[in-house]
Protein backbone atom coordinates (compact mmCIF):
# COMPACT_ATOMS: atom_id res chain seq x y z
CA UNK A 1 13.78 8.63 -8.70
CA UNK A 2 10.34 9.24 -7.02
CA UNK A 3 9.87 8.47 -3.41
CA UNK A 4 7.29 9.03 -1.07
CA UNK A 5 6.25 9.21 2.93
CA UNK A 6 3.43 7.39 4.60
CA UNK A 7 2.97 8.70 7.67
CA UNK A 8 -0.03 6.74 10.41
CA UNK A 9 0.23 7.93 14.03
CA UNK A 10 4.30 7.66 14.78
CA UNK A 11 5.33 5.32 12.10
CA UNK A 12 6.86 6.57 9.23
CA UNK A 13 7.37 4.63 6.00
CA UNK A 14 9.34 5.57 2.88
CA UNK A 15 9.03 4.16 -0.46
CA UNK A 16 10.43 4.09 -3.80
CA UNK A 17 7.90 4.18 -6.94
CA UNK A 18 8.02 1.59 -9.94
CA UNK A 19 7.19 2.86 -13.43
CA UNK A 20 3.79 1.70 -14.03
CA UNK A 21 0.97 3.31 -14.70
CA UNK A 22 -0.38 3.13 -10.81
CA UNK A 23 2.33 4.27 -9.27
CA UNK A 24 2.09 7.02 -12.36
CA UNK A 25 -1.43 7.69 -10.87
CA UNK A 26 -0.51 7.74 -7.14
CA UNK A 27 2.28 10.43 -8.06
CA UNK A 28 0.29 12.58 -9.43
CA UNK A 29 -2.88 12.22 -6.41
CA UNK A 30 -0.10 13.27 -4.16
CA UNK A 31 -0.86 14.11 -1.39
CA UNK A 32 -3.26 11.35 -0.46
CA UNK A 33 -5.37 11.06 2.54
CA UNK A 34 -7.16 8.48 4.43
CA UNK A 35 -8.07 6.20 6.93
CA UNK A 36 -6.50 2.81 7.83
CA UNK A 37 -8.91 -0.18 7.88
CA UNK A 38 -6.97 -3.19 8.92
CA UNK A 39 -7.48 -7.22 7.59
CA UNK A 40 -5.16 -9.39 9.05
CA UNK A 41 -1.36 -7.95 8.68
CA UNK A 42 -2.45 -5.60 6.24
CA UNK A 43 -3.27 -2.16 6.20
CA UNK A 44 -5.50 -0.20 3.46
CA UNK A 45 -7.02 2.54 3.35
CA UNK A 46 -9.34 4.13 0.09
CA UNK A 47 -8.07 7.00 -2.44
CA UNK A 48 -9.81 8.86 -5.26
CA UNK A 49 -7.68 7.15 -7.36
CA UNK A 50 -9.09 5.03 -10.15
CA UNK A 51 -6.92 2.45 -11.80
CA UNK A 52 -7.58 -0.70 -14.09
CA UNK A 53 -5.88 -3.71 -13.16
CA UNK A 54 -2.50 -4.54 -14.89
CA UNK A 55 -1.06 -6.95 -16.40
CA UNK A 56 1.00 -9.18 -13.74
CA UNK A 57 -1.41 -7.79 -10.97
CA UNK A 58 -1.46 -10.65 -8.26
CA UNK A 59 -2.70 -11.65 -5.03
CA UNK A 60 0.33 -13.02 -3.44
CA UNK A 61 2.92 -9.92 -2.23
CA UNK A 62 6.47 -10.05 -0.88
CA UNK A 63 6.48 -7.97 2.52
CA UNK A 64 7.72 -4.33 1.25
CA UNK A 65 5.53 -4.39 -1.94
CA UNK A 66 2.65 -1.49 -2.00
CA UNK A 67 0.17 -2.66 -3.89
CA UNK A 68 -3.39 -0.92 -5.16
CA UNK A 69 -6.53 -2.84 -4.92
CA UNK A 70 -8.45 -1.91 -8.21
CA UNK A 71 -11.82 -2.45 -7.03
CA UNK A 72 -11.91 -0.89 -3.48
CA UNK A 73 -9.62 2.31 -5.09
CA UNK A 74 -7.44 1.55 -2.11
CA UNK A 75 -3.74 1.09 -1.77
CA UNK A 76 -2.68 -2.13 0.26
CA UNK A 77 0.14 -2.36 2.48
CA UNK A 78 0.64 -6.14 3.00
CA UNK A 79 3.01 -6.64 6.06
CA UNK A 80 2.00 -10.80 7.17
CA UNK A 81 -0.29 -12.93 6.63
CA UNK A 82 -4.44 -12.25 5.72
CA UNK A 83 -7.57 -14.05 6.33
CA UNK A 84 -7.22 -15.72 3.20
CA UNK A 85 -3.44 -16.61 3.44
CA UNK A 86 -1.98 -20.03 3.23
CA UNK A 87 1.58 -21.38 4.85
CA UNK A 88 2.45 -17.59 6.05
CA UNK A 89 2.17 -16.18 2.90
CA UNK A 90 0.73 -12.22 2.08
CA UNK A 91 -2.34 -13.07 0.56
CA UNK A 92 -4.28 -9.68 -0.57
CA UNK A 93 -8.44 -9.72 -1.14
CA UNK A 94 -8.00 -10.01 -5.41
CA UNK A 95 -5.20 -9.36 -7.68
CA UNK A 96 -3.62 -6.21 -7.08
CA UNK A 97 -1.19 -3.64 -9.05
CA UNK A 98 2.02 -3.25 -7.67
CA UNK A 99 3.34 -0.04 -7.87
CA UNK A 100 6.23 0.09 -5.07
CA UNK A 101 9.32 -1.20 -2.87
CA UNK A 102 9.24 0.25 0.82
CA UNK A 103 12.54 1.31 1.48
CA UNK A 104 11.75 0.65 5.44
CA UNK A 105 10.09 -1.87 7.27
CA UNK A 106 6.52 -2.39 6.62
CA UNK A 107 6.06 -4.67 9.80
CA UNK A 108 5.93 -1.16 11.65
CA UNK A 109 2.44 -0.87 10.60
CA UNK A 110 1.30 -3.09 12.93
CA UNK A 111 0.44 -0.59 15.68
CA UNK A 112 -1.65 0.89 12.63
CA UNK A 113 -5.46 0.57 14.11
CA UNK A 114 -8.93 1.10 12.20
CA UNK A 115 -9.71 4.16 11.82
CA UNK A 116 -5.87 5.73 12.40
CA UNK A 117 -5.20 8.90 9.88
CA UNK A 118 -2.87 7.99 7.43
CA UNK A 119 -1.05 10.51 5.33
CA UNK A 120 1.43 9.93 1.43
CA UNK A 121 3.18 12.65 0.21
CA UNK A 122 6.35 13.33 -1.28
CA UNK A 123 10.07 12.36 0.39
CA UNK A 124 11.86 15.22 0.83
CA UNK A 125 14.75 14.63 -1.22
């Protein structure tokens, strides 16, 4: 089973890949740099990753669900509502790929600020 580590400033968030061809991608980057840019209750930050959108990408995210937003090359981190959310809901910019389950609680990432290094690498198993 592939896991990984995101790592921004103290929190520390592990994760459990899907089998699609994203997460296939994202494995493969590892590790992956960047900075955080924030948008409501949602973190993202932009990867050298290039990935077409799947089938059953979507806007709407259950809290826990990385997700990779095909046209800014970023993964998404949805953790509460957006700008464009409606009734509470986790409302990312376009449809996005889904590629995996946090195996911790995302809602840590709200002491994430613009600009904050953010690190994914392999768990250690």
């Amino acid at each position: 089973m592939r896991e990984i580590l995101i790592r921004a400033g103290s929190v520390a968030i592990r994760a459990r890949l899907l089998d699609t061809p994203t997460a296939d991608l994202v494995w493969l980057a590892l590790p992956i740099y960047g900075k955080a840019q924030t948008w409501g209750f949602e973190v993202y930050f932009t990867t050298s990753i290039r990935a077409g959108r799947e089938a059953g990408a979507r806007e709407i995210v259950r809290s826990g669900e990385l997700a990779f937003w095909t046209e800014g090359d970023a993964i998404a981190i949805g953790f509460g509502p957006t700008p464009l959310s409606k009734d509470g809901e986790i409302r990312l910019a376009a449809p996005c790929n889904v590629w995996a389950l946090a195996l911790d609680d995302v809602r840590l990432l709200r002491t994430i600020h613009a600009g904050d290094q953010i690190a994914v690498m392999q768990a250690d198993s």
